[in-house]
Protein backbone atom coordinates (compact mmCIF):
# COMPACT_ATOMS: atom_id res chain seq x y z
CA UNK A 1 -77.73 57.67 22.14
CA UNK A 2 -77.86 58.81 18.62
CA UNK A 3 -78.19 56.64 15.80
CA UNK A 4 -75.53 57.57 14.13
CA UNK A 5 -73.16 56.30 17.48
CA UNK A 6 -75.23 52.80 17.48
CA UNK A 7 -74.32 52.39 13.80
CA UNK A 8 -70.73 53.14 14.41
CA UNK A 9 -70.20 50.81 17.44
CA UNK A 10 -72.06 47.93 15.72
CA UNK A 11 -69.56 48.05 12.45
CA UNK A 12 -66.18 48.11 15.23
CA UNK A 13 -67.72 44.63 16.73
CA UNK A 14 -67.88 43.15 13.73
CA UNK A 15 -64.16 44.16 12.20
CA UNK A 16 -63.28 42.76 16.04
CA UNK A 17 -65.06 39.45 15.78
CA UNK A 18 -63.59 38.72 12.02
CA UNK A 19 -60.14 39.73 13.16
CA UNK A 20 -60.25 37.21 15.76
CA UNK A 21 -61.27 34.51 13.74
CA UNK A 22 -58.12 35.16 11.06
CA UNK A 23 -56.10 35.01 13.96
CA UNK A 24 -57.85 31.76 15.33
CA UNK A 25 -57.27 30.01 11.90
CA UNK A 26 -53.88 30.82 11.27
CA UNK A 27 -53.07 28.89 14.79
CA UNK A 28 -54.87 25.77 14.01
CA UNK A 29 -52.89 22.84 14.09
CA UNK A 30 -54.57 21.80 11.02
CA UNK A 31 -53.23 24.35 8.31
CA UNK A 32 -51.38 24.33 5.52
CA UNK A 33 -47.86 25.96 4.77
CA UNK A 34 -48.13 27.66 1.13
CA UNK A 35 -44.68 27.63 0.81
CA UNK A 36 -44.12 23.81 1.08
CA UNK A 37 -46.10 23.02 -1.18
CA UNK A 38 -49.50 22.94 0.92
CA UNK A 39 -47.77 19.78 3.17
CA UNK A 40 -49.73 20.04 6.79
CA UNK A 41 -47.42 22.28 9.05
CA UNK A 42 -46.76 19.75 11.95
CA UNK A 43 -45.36 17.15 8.68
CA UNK A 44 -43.04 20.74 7.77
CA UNK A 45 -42.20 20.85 11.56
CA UNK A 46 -40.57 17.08 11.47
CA UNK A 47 -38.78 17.01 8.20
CA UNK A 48 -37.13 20.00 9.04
CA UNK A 49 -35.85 18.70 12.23
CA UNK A 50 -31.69 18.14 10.96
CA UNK A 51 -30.09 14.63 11.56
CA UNK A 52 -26.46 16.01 11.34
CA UNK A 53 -25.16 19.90 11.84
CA UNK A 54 -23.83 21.43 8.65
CA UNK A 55 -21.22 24.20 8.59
CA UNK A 56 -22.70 27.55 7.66
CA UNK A 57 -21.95 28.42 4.08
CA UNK A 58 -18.50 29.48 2.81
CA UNK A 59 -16.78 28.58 6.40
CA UNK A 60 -14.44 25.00 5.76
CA UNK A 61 -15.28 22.29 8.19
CA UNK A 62 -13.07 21.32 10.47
CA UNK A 63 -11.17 17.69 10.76
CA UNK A 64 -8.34 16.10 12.44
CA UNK A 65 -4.94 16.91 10.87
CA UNK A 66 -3.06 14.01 9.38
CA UNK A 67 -0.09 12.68 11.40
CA UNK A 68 2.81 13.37 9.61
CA UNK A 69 4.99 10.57 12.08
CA UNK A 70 8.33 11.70 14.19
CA UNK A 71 11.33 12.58 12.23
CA UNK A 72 13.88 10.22 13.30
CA UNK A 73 16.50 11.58 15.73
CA UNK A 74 19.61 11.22 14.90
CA UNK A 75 18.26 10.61 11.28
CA UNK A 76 18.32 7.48 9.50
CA UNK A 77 22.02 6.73 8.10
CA UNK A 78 21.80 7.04 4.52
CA UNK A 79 23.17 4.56 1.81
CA UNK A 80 25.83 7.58 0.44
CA UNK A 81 27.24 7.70 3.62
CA UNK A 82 28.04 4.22 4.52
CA UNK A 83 30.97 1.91 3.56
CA UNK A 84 29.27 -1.38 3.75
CA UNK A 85 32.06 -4.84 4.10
CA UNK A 86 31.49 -8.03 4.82
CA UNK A 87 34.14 -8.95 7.76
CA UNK A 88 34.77 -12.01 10.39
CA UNK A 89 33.98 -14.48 8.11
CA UNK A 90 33.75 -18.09 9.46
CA UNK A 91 32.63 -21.60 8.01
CA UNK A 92 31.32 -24.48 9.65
CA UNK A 93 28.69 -26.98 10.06
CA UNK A 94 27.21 -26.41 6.64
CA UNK A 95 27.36 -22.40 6.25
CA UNK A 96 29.28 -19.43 6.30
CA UNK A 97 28.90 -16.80 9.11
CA UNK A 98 29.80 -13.11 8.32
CA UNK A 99 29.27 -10.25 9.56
CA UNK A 100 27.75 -6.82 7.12
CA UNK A 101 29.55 -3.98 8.49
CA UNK A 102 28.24 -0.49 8.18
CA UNK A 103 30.26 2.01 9.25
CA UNK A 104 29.62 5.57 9.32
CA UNK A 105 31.69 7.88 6.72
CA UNK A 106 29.22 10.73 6.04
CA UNK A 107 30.09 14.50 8.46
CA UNK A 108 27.38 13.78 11.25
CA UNK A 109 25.92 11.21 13.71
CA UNK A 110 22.97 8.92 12.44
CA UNK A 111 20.98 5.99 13.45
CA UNK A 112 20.40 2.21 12.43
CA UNK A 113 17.68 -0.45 13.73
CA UNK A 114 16.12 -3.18 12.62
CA UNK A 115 17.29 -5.58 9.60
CA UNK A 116 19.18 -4.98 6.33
CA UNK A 117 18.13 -6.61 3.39
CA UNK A 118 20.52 -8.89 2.25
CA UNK A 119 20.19 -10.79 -1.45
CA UNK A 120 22.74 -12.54 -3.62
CA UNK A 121 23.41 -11.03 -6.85
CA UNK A 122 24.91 -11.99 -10.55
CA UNK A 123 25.84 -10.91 -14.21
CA UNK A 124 27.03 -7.30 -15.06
CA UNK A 125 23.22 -6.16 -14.67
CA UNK A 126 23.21 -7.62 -10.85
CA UNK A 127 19.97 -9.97 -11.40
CA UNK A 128 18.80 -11.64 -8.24
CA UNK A 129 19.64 -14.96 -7.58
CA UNK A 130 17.05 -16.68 -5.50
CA UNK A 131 14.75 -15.92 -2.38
CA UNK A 132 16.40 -12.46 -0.04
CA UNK A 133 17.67 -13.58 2.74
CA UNK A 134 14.78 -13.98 6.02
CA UNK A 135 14.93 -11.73 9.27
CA UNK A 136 16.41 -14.06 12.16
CA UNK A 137 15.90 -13.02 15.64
CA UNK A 138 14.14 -9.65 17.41
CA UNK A 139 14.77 -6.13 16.07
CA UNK A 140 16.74 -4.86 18.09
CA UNK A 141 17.46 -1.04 19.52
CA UNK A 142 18.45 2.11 17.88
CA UNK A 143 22.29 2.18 17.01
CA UNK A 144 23.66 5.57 17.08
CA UNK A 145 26.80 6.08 15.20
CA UNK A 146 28.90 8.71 14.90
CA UNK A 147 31.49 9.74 12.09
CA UNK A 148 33.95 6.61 12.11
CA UNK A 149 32.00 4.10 13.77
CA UNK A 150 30.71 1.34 12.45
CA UNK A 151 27.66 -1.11 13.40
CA UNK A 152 26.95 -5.17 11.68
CA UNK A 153 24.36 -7.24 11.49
CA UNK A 154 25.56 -11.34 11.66
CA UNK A 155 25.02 -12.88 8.17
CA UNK A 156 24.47 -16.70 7.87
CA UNK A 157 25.05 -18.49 4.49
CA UNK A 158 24.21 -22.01 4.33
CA UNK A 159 25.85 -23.71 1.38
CA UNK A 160 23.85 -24.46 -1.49
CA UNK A 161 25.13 -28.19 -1.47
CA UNK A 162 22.64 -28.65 1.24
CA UNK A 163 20.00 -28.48 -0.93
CA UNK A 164 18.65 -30.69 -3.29
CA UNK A 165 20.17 -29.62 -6.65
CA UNK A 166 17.24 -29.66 -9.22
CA UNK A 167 15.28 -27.73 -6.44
CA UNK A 168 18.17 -25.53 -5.56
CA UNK A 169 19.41 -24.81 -8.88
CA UNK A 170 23.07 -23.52 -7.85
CA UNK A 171 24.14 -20.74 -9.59
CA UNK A 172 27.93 -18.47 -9.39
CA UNK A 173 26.98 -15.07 -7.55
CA UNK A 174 29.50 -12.16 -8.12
CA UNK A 175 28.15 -10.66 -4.44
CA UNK A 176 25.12 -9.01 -2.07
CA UNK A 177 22.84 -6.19 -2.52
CA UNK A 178 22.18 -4.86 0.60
CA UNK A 179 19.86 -2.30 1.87
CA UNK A 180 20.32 -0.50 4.96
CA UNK A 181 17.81 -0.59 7.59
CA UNK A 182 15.10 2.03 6.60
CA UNK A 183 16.93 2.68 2.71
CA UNK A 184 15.73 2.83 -0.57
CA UNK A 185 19.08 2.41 -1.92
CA UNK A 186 21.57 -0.66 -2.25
CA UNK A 187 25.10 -1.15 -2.01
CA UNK A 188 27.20 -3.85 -3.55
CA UNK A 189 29.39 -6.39 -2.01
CA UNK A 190 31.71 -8.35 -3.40
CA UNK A 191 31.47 -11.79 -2.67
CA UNK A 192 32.33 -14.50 -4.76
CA UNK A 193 29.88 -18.46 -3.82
CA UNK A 194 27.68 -20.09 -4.84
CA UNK A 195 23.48 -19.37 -4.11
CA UNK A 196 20.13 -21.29 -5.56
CA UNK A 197 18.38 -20.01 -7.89
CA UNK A 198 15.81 -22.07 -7.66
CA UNK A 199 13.31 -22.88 -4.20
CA UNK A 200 15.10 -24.20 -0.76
CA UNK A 201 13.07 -26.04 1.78
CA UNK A 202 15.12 -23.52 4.61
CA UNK A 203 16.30 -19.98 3.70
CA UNK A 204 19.48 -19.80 1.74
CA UNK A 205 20.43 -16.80 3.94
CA UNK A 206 20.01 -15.77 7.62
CA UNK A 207 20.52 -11.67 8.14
CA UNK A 208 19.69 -10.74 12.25
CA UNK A 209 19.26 -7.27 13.45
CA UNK A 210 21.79 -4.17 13.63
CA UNK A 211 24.19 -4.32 16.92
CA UNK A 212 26.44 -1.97 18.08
């Protein structure tokens, strides 16, 4: 073998044996990563483990859609379309029992449940006189009515002279203000008594649930 050849071969075994020992560094568990920062690579492997999954840029992340509720069917009866009377009233052992009628005068079939809110009223302004009156009894079921017909709840009125009269503080009312079930709106009702404008040991009126 030439010289030249044994020259040749010996400079190839050493580019060989310095190759492998790049490669043999540059798997060592004890490197450094340049790019964060020289922190040791298996410290880079854990803190870029994620906790929680992020959405890819520029794409919204998803979440539940808000309930928006049922629409009521038939729809609620609305103040506008009501006539609202106070009819079979009665007195006796200390109150006045009435019943708030509500019947139906607007072009299509609608629904009642639950309680009105009932409150006495006075002056030209319609200032409140006293507590509203307090739910009495379970709601009760959904009262479909049609055009024409008409639905009450019972309305009890004890008489302010059952009260004490510094406590009750009995004042003229020209009427009610009453809200149908599920309204925004009031009506006024005539009705001429007496309420308490002051505080009653028991409510100073009794409204129960819409019936058919």
């Amino acid at each position: 073998m030439s010289m030249t050849s044994m020259n040749t071969r010996a400079r190839l075994g050493a580019v060989a044996v310095a190759t492998v020992g790049v490669l043999a560094a540059g798997c060592s568990g004890g490197g450094t990563d340049e790019v964060n920062g020289g922190v040791p690579l298996s410290s880079t492997t854990a803190a870029a483990t994620p906790t929680t999954t992020a959405a890819p840029t520029g794409e919204p992340v998803a979440t539940a859609p808000a309930s928006a509720g049922d629409a009521l069917n038939p729809p609620n009866c609305a103040t506008r379309n009501l006539r609202i009377t106070l009819t079979d009233r009665d007195a006796g052992a200390g109150s006045v029992y009435s019943t708030i009628s509500f019947l139906n005068v607007g072009p299509g079939t609608c629904q009642l449940r639950g309680f009105p809110g009932v409150s006495y009223v006075t002056g030209d302004d319609g200032r409140q006189v006293g507590a509203a009156a307090e739910m009495s009894g379970p709601r009760g079921d959904q009262v479909r009515l049609g055009p024409g017909a008409a639905a009450g709840a019972a309305l009890q009125m004890p008489q302010a002279a059952n009260f004490d009269a510094a406590a009750c503080r009995p004042t003229p009312v020209r009427g009610l203000r009453v809200y149908p079930p599920g309204e925004t709106a009031s009506a006024f009702v005539p009705l001429e008594t007496t309420g308490c404008a002051g505080t009653t040991p028991s409510a100073q009126l009794l409204i129960q649930t819409m019936k058919a």
